[in-house]
N, C-alpha and C. Protein backbone atom coordinates (compact mmCIF):
# COMPACT_ATOMS: atom_id res chain seq x y z
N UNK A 1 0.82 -1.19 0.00
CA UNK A 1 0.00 0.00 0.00
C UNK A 1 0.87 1.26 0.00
N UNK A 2 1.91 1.11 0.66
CA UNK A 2 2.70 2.69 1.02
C UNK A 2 3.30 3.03 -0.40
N UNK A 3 3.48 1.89 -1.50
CA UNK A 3 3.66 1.93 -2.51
C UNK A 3 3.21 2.87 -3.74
N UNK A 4 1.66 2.57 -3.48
CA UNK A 4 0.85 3.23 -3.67
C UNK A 4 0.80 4.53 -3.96
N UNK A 5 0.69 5.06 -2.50
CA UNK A 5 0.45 6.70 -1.69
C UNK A 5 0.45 7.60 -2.64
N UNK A 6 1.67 7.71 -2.98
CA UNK A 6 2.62 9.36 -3.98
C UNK A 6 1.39 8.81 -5.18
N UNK A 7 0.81 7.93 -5.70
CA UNK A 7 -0.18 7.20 -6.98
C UNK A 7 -1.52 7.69 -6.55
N UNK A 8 -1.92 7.73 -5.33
CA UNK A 8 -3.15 7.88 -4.88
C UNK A 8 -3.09 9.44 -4.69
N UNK A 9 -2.14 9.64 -4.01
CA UNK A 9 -1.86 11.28 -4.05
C UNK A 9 -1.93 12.19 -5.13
N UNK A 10 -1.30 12.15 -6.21
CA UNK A 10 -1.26 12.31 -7.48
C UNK A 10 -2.49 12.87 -7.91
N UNK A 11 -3.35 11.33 -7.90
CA UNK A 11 -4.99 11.64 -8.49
C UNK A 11 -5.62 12.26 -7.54
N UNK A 12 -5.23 12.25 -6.38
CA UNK A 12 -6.30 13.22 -5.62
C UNK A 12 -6.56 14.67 -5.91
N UNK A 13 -4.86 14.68 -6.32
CA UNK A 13 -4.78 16.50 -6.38
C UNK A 13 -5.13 16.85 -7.50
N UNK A 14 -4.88 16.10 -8.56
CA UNK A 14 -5.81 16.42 -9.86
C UNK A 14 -7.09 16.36 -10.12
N UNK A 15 -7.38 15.90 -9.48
CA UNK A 15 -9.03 16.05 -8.73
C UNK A 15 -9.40 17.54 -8.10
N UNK A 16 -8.73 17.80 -7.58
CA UNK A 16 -8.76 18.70 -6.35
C UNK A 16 -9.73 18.05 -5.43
N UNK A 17 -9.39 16.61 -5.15
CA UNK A 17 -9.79 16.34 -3.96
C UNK A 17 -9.03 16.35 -2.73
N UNK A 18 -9.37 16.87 -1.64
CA UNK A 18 -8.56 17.08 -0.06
C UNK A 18 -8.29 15.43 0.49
N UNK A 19 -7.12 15.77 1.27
CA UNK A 19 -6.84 14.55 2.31
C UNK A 19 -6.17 14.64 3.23
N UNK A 20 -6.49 14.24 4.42
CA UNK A 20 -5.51 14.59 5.19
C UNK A 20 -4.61 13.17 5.68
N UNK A 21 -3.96 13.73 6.50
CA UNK A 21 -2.69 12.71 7.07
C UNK A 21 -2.18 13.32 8.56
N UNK A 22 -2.50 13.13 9.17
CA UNK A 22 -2.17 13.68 10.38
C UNK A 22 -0.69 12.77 10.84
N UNK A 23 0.25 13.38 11.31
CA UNK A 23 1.59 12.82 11.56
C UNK A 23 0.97 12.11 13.35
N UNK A 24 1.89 10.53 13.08
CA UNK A 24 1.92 9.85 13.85
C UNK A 24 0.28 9.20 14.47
N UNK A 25 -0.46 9.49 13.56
CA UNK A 25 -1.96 9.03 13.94
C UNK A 25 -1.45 7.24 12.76
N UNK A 26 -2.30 6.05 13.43
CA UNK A 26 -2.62 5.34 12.30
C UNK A 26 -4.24 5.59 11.23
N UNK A 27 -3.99 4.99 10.65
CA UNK A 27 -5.52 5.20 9.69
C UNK A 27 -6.66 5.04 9.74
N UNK A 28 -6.64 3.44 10.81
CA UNK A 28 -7.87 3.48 11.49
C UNK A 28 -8.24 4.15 12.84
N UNK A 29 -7.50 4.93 12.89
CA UNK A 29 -7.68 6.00 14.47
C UNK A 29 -7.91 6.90 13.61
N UNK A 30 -7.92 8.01 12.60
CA UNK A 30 -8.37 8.58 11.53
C UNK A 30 -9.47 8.67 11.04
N UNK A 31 -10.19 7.36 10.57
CA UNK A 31 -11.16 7.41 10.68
C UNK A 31 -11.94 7.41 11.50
N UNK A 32 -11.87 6.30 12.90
CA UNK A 32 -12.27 6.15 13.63
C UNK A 32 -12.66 7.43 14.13
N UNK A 33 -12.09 8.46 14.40
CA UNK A 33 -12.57 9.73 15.09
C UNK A 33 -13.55 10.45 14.25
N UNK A 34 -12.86 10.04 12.34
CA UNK A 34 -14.22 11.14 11.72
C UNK A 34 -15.57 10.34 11.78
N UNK A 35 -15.46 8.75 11.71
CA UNK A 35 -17.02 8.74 11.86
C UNK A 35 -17.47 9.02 13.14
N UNK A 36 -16.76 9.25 14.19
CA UNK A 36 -17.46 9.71 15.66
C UNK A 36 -18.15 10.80 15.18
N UNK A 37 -17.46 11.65 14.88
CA UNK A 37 -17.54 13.43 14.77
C UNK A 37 -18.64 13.20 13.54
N UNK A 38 -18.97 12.43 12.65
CA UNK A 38 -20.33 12.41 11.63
C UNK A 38 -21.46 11.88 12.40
N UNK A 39 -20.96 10.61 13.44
CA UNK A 39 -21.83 10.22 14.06
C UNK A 39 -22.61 11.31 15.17
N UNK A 40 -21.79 11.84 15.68
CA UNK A 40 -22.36 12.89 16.41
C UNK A 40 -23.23 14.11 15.62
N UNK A 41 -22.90 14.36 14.87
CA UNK A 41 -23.37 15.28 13.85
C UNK A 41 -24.94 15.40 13.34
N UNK A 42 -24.66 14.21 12.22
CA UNK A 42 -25.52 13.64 11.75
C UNK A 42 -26.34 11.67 12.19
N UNK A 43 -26.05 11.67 13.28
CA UNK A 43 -26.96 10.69 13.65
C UNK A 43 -26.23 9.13 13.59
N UNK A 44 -25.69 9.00 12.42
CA UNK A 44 -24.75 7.56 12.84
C UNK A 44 -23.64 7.77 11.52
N UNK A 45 -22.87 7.03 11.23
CA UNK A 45 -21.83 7.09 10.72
C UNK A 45 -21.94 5.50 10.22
N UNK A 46 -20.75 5.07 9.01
CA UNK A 46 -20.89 3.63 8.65
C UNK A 46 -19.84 3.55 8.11
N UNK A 47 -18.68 2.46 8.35
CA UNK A 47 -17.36 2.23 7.91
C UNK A 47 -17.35 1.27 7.47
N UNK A 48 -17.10 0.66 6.09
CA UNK A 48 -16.79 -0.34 5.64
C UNK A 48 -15.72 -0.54 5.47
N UNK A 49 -14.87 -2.01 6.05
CA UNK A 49 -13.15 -1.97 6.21
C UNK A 49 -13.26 -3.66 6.38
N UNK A 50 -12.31 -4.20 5.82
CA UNK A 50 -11.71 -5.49 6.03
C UNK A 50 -11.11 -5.34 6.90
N UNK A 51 -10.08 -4.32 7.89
CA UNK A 51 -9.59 -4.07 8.87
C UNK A 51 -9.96 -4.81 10.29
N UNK A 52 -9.43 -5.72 11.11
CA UNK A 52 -9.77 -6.00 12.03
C UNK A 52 -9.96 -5.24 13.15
N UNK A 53 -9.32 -3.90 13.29
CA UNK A 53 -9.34 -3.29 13.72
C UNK A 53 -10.48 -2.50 13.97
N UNK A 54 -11.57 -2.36 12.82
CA UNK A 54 -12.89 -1.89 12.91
C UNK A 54 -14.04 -2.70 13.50
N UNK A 55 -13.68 -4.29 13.53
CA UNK A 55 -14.67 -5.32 13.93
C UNK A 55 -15.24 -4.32 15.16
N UNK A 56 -14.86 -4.19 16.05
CA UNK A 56 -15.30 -4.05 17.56
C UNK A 56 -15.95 -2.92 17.72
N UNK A 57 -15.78 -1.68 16.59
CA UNK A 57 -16.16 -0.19 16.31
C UNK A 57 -17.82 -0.25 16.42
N UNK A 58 -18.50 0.64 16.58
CA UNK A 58 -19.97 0.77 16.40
C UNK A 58 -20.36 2.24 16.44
N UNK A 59 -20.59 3.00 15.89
CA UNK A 59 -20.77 4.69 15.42
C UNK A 59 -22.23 5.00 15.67
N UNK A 60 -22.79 5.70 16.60
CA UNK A 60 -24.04 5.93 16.63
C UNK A 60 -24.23 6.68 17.52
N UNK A 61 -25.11 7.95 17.50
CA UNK A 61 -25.61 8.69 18.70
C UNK A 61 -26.36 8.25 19.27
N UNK A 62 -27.19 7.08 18.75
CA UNK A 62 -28.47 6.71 19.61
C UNK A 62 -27.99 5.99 20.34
């Protein structure tokens, strides 16, 4: 994947699509906080990830 990045990067910006990267965060702590902050927002949030790391996650104000 890290292979990738500078490839994925590339098309983003020719897009002018945004991304962030916060130094020393991993990716699923990244997300993990933005679907909180949607979940809180707007009512629930939904992550789809092969990541084991997300198994245990659950996003919801209710």
């Amino acid at each position: 994947m890290y292979v990738q990045l500078p490839m994925i990067k590339a098309i983003l910006e020719r897009c002018n699509i945004e991304w962030i990267e916060p130094p020393n965060y991993e990716a699923d702590d990244v997300i993990g906080s933005l679907a909180s902050e949607i979940a809180r927002r707007y009512g629930r949030a939904f992550v789809s990830s092969n990541d084991f790391d997300f198994a245990h996650t659950h996003y919801s104000s209710t």
